[in-house]
PDB file of N, CA and C in Angstrom:
ATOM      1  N   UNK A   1       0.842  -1.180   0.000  1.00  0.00           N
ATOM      2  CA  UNK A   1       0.000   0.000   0.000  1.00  0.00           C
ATOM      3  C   UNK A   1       0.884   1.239   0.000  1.00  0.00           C
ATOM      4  N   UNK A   2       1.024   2.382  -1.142  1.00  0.00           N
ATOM      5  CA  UNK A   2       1.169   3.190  -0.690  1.00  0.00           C
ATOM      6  C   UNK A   2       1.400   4.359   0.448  1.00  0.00           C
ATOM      7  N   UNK A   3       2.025   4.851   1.165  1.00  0.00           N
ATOM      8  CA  UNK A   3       2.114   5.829   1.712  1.00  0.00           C
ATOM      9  C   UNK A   3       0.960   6.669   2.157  1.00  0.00           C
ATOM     10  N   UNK A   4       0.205   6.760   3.138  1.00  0.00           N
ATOM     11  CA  UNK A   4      -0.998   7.631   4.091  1.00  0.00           C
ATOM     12  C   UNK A   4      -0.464   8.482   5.229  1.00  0.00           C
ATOM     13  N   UNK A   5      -0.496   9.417   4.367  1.00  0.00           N
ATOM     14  CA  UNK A   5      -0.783  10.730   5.380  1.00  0.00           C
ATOM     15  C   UNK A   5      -1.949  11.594   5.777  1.00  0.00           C
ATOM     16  N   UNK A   6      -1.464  12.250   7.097  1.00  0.00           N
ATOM     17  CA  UNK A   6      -2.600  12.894   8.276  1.00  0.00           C
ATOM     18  C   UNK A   6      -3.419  14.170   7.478  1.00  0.00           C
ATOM     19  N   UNK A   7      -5.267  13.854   7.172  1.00  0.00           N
ATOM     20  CA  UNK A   7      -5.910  14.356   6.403  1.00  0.00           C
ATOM     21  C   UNK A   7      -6.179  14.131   5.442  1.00  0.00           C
ATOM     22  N   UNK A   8      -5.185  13.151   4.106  1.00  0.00           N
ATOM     23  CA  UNK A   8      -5.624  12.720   3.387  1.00  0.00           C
ATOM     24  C   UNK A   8      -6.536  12.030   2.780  1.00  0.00           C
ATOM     25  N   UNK A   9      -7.381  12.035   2.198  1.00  0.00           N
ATOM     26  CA  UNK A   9      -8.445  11.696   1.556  1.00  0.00           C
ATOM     27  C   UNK A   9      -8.853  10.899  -0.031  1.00  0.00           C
ATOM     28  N   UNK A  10      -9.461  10.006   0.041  1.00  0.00           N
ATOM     29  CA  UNK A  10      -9.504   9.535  -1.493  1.00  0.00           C
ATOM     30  C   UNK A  10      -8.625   8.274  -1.238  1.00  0.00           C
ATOM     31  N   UNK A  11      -7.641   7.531  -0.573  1.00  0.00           N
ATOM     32  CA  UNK A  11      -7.455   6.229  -0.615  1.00  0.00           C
ATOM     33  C   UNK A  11      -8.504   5.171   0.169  1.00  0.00           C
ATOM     34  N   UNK A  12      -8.107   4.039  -0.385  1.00  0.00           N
ATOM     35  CA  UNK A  12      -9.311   3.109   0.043  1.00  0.00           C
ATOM     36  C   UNK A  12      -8.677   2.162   0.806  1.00  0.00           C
ATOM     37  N   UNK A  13      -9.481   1.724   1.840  1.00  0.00           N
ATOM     38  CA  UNK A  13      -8.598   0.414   2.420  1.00  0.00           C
ATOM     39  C   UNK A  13      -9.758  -0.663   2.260  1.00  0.00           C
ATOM     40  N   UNK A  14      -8.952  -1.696   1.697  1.00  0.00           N
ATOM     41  CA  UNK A  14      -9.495  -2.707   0.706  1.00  0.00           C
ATOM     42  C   UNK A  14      -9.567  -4.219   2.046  1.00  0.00           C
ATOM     43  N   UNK A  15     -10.097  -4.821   1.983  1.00  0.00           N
ATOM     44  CA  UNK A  15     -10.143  -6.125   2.581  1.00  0.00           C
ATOM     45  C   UNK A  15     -10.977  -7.167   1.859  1.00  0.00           C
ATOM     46  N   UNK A  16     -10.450  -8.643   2.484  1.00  0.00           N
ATOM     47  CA  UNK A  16     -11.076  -9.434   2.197  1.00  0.00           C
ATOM     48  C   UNK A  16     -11.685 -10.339   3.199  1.00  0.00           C
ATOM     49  N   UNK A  17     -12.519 -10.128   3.653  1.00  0.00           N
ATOM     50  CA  UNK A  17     -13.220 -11.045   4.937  1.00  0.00           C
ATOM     51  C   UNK A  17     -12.947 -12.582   4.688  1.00  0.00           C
ATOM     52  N   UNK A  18     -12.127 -12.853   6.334  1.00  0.00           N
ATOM     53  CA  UNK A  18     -12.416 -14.320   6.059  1.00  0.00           C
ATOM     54  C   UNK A  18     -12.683 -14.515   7.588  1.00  0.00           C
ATOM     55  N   UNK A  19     -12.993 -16.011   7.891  1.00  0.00           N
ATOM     56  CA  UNK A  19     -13.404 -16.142   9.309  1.00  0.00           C
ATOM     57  C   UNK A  19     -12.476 -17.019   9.981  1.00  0.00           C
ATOM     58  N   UNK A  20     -12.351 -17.812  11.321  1.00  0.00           N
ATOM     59  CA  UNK A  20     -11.539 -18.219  12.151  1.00  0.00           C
ATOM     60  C   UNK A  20     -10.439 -18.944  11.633  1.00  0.00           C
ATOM     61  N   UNK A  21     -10.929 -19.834  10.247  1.00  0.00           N
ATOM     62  CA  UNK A  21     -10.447 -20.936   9.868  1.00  0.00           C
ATOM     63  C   UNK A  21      -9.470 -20.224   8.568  1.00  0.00           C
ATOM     64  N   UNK A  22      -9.657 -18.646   8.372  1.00  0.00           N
ATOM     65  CA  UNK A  22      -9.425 -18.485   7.169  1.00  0.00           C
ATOM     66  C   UNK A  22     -10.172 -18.822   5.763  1.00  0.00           C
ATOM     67  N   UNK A  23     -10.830 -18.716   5.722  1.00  0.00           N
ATOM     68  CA  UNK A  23     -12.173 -19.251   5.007  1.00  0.00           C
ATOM     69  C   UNK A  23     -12.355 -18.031   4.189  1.00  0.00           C
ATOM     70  N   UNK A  24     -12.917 -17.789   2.879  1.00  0.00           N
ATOM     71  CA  UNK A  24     -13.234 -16.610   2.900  1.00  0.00           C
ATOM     72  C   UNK A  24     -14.770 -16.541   3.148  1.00  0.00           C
ATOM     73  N   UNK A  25     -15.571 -14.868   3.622  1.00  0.00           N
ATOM     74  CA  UNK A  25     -17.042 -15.227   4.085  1.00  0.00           C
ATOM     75  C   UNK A  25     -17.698 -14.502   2.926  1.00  0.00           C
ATOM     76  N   UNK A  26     -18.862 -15.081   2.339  1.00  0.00           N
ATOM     77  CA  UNK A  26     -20.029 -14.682   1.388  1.00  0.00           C
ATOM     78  C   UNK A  26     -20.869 -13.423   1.966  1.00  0.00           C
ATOM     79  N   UNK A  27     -20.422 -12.247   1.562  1.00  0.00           N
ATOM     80  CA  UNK A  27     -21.257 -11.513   2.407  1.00  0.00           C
ATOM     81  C   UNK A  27     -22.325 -10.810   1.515  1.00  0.00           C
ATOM     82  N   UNK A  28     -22.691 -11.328   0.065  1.00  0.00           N
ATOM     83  CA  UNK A  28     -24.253 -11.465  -0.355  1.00  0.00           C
ATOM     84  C   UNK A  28     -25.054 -10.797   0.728  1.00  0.00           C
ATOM     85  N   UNK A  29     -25.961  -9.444   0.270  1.00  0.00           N
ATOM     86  CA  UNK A  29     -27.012  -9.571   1.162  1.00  0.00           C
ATOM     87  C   UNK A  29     -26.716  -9.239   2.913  1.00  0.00           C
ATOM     88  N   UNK A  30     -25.390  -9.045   2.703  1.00  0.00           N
ATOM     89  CA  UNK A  30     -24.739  -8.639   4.051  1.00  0.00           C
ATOM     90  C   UNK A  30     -24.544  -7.229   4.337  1.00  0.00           C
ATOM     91  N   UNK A  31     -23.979  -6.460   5.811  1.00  0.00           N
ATOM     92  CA  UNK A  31     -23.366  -5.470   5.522  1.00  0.00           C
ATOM     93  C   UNK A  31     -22.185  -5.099   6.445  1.00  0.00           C
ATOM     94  N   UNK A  32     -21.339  -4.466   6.100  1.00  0.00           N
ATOM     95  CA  UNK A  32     -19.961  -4.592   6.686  1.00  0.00           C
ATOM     96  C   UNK A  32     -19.650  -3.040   7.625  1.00  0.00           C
ATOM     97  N   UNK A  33     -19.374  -2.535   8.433  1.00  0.00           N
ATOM     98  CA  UNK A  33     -18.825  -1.744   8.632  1.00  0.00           C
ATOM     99  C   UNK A  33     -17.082  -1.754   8.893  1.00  0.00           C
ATOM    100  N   UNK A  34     -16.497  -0.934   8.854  1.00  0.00           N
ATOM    101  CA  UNK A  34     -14.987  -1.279   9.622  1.00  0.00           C
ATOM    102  C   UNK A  34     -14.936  -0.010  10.717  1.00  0.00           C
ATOM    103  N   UNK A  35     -14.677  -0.996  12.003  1.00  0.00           N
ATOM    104  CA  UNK A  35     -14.022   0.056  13.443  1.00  0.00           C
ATOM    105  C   UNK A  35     -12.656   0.288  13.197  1.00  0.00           C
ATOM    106  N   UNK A  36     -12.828   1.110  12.995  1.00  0.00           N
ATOM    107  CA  UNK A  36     -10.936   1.601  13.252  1.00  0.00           C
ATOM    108  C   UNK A  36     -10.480   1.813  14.297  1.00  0.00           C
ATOM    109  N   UNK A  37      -9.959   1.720  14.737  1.00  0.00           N
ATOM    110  CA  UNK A  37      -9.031   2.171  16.073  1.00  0.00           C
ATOM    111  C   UNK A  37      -7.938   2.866  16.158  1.00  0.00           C
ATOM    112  N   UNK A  38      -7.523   4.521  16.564  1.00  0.00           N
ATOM    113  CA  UNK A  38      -6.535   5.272  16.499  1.00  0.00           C
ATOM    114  C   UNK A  38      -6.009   4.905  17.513  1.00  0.00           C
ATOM    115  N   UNK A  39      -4.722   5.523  17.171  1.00  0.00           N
ATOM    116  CA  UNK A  39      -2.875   4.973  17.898  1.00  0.00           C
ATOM    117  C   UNK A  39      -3.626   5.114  19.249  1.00  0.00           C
ATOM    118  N   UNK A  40      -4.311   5.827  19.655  1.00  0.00           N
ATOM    119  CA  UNK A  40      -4.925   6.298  20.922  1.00  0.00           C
ATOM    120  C   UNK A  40      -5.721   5.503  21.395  1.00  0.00           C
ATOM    121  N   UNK A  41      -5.875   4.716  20.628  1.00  0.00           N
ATOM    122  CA  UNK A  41      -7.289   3.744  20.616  1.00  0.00           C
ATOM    123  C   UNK A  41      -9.170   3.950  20.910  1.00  0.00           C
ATOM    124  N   UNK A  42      -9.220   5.686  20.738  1.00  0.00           N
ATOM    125  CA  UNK A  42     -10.234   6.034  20.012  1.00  0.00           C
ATOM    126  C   UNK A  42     -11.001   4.668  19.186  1.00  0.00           C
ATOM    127  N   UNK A  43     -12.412   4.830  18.513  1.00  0.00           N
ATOM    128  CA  UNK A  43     -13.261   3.933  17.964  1.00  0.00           C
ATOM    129  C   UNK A  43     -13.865   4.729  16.793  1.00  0.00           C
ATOM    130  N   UNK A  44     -13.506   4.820  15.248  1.00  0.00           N
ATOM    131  CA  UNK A  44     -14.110   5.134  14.383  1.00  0.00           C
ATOM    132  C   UNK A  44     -14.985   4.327  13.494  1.00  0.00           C
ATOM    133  N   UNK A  45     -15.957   4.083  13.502  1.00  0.00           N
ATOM    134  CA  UNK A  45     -17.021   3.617  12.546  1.00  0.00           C
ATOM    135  C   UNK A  45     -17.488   3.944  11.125  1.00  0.00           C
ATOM    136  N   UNK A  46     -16.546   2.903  10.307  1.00  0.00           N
ATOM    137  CA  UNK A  46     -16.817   3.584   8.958  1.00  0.00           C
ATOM    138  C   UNK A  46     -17.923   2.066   7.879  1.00  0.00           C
ATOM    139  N   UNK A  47     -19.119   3.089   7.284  1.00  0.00           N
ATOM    140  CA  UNK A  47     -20.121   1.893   6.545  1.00  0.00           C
ATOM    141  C   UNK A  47     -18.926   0.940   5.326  1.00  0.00           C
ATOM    142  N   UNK A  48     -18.884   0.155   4.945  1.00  0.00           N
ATOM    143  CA  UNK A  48     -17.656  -0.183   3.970  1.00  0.00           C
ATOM    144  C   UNK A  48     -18.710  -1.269   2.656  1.00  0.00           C
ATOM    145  N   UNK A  49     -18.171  -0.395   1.396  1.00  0.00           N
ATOM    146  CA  UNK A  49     -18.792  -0.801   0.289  1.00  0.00           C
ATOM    147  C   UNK A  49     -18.343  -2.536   0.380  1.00  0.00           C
ATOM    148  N   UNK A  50     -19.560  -2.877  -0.209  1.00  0.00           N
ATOM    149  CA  UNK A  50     -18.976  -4.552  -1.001  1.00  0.00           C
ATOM    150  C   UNK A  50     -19.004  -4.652  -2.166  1.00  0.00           C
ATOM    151  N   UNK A  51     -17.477  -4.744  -2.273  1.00  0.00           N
ATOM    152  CA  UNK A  51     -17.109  -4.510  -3.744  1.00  0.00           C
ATOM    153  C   UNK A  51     -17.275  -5.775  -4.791  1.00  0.00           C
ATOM    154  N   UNK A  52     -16.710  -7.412  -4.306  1.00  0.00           N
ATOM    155  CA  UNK A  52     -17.498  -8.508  -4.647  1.00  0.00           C
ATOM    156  C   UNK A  52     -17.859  -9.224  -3.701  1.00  0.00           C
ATOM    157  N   UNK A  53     -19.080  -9.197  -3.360  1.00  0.00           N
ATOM    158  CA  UNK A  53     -19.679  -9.853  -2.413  1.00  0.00           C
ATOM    159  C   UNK A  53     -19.404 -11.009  -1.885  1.00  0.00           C
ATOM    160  N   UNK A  54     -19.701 -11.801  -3.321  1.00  0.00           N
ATOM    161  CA  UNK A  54     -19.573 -13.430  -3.061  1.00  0.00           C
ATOM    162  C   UNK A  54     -18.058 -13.963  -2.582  1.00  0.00           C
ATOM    163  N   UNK A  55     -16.984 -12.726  -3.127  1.00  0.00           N
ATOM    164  CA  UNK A  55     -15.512 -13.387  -2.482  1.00  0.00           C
ATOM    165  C   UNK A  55     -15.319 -12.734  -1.413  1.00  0.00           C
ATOM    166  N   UNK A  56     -16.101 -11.789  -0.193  1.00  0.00           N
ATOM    167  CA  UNK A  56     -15.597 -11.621   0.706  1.00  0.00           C
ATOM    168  C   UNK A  56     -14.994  -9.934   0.460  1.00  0.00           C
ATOM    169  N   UNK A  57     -15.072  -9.395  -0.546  1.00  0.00           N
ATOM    170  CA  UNK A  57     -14.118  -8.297  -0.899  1.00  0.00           C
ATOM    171  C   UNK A  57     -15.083  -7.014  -0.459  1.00  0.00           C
ATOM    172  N   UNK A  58     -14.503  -6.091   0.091  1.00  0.00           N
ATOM    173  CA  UNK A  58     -15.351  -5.040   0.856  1.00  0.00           C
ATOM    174  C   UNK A  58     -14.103  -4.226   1.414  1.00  0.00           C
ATOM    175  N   UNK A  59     -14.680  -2.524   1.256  1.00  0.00           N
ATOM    176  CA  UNK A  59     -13.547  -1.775   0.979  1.00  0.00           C
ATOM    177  C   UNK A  59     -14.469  -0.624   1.740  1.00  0.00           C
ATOM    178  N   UNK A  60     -13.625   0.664   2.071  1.00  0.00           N
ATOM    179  CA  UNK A  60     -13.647   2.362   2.394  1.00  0.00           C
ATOM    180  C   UNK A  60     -12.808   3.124   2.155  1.00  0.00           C
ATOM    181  N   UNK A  61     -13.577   3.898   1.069  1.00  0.00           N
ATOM    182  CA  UNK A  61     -12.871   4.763   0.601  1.00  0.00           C
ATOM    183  C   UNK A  61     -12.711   6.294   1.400  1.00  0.00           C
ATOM    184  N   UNK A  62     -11.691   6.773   1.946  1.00  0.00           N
ATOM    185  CA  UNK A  62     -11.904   8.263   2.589  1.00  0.00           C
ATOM    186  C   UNK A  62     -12.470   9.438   2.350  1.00  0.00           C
ATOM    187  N   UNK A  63     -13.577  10.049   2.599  1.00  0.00           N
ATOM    188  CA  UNK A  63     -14.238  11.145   1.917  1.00  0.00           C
ATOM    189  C   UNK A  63     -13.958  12.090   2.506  1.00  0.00           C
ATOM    190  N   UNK A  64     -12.997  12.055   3.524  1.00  0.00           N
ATOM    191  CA  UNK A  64     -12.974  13.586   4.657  1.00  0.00           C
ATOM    192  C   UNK A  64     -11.632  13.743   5.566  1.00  0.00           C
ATOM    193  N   UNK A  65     -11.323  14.755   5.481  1.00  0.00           N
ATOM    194  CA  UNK A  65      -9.842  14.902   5.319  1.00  0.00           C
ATOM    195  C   UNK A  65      -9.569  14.608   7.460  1.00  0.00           C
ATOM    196  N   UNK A  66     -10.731  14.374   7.737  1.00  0.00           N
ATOM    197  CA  UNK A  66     -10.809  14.642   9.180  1.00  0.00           C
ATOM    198  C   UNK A  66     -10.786  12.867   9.665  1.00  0.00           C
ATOM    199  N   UNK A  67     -10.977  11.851   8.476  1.00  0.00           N
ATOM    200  CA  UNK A  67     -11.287  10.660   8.613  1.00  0.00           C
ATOM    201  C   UNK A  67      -9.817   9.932   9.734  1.00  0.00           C
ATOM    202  N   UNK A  68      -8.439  10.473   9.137  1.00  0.00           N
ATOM    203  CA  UNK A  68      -7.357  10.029  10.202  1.00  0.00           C
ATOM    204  C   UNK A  68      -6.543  11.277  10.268  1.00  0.00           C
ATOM    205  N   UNK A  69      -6.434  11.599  11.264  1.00  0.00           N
ATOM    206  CA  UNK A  69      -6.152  12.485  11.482  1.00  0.00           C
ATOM    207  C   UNK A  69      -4.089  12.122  12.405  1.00  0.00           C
ATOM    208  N   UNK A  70      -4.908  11.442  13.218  1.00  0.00           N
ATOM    209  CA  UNK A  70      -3.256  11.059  14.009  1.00  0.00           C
ATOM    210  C   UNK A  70      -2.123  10.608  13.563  1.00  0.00           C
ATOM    211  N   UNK A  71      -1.006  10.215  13.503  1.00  0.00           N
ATOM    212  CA  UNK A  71      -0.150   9.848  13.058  1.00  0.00           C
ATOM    213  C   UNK A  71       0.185   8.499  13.425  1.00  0.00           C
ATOM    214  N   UNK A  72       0.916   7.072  12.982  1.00  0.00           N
ATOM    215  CA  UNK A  72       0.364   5.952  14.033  1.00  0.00           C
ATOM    216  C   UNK A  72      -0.291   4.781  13.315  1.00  0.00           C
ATOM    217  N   UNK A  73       0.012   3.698  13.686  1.00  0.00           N
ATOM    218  CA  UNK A  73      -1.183   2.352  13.711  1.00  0.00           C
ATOM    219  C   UNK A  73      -2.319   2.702  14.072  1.00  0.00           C
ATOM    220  N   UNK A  74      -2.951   1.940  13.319  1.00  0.00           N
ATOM    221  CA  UNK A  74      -4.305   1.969  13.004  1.00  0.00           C
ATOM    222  C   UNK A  74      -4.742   0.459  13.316  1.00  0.00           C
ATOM    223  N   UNK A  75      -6.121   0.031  13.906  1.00  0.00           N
ATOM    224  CA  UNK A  75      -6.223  -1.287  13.789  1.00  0.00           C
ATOM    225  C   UNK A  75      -8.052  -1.106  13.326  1.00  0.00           C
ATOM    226  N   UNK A  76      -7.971  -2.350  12.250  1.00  0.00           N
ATOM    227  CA  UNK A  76      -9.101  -2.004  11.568  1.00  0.00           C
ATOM    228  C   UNK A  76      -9.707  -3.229  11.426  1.00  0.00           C
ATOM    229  N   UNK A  77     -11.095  -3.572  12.026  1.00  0.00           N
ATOM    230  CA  UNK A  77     -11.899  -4.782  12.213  1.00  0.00           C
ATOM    231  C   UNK A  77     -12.807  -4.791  11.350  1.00  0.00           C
ATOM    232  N   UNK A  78     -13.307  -5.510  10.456  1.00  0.00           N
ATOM    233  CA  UNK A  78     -14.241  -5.346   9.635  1.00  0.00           C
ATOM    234  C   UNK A  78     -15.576  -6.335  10.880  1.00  0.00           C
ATOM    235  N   UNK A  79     -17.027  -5.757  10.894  1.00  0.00           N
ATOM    236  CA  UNK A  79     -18.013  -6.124  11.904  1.00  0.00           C
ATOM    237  C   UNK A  79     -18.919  -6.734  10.652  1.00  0.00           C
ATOM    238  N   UNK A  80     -19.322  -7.601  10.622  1.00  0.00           N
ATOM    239  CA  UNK A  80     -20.065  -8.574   9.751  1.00  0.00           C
ATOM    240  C   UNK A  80     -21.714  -8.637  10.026  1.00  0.00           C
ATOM    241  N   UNK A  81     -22.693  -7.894   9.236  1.00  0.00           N
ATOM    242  CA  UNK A  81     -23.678  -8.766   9.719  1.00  0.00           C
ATOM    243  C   UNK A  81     -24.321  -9.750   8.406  1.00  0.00           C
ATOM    244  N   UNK A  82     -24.245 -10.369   8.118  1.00  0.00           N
ATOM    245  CA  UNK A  82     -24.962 -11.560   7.231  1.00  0.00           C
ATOM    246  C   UNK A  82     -26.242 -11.308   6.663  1.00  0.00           C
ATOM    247  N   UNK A  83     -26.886 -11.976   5.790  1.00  0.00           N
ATOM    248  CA  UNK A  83     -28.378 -11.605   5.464  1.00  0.00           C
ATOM    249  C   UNK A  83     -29.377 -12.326   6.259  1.00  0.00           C
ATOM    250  N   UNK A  84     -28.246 -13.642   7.313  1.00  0.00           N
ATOM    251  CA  UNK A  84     -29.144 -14.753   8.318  1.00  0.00           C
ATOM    252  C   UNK A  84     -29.396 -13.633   9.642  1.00  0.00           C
ATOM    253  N   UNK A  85     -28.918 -12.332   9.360  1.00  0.00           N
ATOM    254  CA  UNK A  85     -28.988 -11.561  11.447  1.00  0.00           C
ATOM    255  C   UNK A  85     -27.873 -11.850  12.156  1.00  0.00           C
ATOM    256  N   UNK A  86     -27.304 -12.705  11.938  1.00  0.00           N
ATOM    257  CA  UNK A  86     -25.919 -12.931  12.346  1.00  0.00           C
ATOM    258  C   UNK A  86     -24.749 -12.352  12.533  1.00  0.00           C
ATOM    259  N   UNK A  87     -24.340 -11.920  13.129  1.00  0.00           N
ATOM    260  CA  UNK A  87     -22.959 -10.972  13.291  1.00  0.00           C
ATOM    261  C   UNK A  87     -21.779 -11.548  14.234  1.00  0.00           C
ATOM    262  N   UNK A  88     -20.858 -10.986  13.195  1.00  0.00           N
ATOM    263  CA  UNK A  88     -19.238 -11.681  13.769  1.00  0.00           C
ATOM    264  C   UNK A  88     -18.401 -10.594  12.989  1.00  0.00           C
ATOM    265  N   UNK A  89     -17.303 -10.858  13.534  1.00  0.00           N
ATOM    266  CA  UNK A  89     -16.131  -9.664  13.422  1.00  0.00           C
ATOM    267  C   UNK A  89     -15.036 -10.086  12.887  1.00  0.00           C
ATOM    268  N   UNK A  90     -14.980 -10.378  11.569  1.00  0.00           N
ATOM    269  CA  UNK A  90     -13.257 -10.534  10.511  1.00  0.00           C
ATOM    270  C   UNK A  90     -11.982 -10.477  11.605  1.00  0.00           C
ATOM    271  N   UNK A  91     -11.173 -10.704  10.995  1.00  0.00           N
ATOM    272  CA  UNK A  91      -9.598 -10.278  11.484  1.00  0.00           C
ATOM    273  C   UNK A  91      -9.111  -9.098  11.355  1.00  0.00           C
ATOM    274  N   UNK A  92      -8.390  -8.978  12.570  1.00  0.00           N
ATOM    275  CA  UNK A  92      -7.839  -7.720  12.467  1.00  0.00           C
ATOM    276  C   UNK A  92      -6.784  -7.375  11.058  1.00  0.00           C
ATOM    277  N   UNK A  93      -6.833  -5.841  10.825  1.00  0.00           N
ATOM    278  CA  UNK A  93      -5.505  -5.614  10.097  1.00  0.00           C
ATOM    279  C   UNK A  93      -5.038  -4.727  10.415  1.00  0.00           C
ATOM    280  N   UNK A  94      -3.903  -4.299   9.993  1.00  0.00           N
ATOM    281  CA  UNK A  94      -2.929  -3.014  10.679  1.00  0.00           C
ATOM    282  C   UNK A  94      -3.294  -1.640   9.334  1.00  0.00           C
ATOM    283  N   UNK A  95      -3.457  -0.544   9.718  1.00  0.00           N
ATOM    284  CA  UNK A  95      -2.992   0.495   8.731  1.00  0.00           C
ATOM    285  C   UNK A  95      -2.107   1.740   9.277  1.00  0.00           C
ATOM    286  N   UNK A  96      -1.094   1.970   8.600  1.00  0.00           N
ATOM    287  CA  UNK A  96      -0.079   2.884   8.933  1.00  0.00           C
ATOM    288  C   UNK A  96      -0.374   4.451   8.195  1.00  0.00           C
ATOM    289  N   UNK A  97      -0.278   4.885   9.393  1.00  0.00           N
ATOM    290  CA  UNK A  97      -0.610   6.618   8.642  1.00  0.00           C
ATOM    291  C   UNK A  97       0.821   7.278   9.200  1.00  0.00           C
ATOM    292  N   UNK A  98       1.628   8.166   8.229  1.00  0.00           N
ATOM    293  CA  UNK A  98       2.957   8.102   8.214  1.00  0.00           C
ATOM    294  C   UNK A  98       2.374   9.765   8.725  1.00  0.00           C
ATOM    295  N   UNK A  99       4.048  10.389   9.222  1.00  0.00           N
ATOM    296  CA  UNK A  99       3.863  11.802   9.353  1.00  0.00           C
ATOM    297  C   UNK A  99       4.321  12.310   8.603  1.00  0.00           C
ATOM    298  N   UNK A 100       4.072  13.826   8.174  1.00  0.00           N
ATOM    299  CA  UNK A 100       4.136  14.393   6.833  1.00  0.00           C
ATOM    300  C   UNK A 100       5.839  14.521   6.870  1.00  0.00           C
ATOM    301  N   UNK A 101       6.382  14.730   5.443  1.00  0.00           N
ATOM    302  CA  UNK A 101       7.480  14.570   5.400  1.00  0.00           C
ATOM    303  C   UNK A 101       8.350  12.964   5.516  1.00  0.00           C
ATOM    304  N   UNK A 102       7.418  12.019   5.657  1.00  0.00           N
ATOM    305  CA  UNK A 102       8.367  11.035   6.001  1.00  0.00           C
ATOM    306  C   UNK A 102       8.502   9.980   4.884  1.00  0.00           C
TER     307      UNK A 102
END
């Protein structure tokens, strides 16, 4: 991934849901949000498109320059709910937001 810096806007962070086993999950009919978590460990809630459903692929794109602001790891959970009502929470991933100049 490219380089993310504090305010920037317009990159996407892309995932692919899978579950305990590594599996990937069908999220058809589903809907995804991702919690982010700042270096601070703050809780951001972002809705996240499904880009192909059936493989698990589901993404957020940044619309607001206010979206990361800190400098720092990032930890980003994708929250699952299914079209059965069901909800479970993907694997974690890391995202790095660099400081300007670096």
């Amino acid at each position: 991934m490219a380089k993310i810096y504090p305010g920037e806007k317009g990159f996407k962070v892309k995932m692919t849901v899978t579950d305990e086993a590594g599996a990937v999950v069908d999220l058809t009919g589903g809907t995804v949000v991702f919690d982010f978590y700042t270096p601070e460990g703050a809780k951001i809630t972002k809705t996240a498109a499904l880009d192909t459903p059936a493989s698990g692929i589901c993404s957020y794109t940044t619309t607001d320059i206010t979206d990361f602001l800190a400098v720092g790891e990032y930890k980003v959970q994708p929250k699952i709910t299914l079209s059965s009502g069901s909800i479970f929470y993907g694997t974690t991933q890391k995202l790095e937001i660099n400081a300007l100049g670096s």
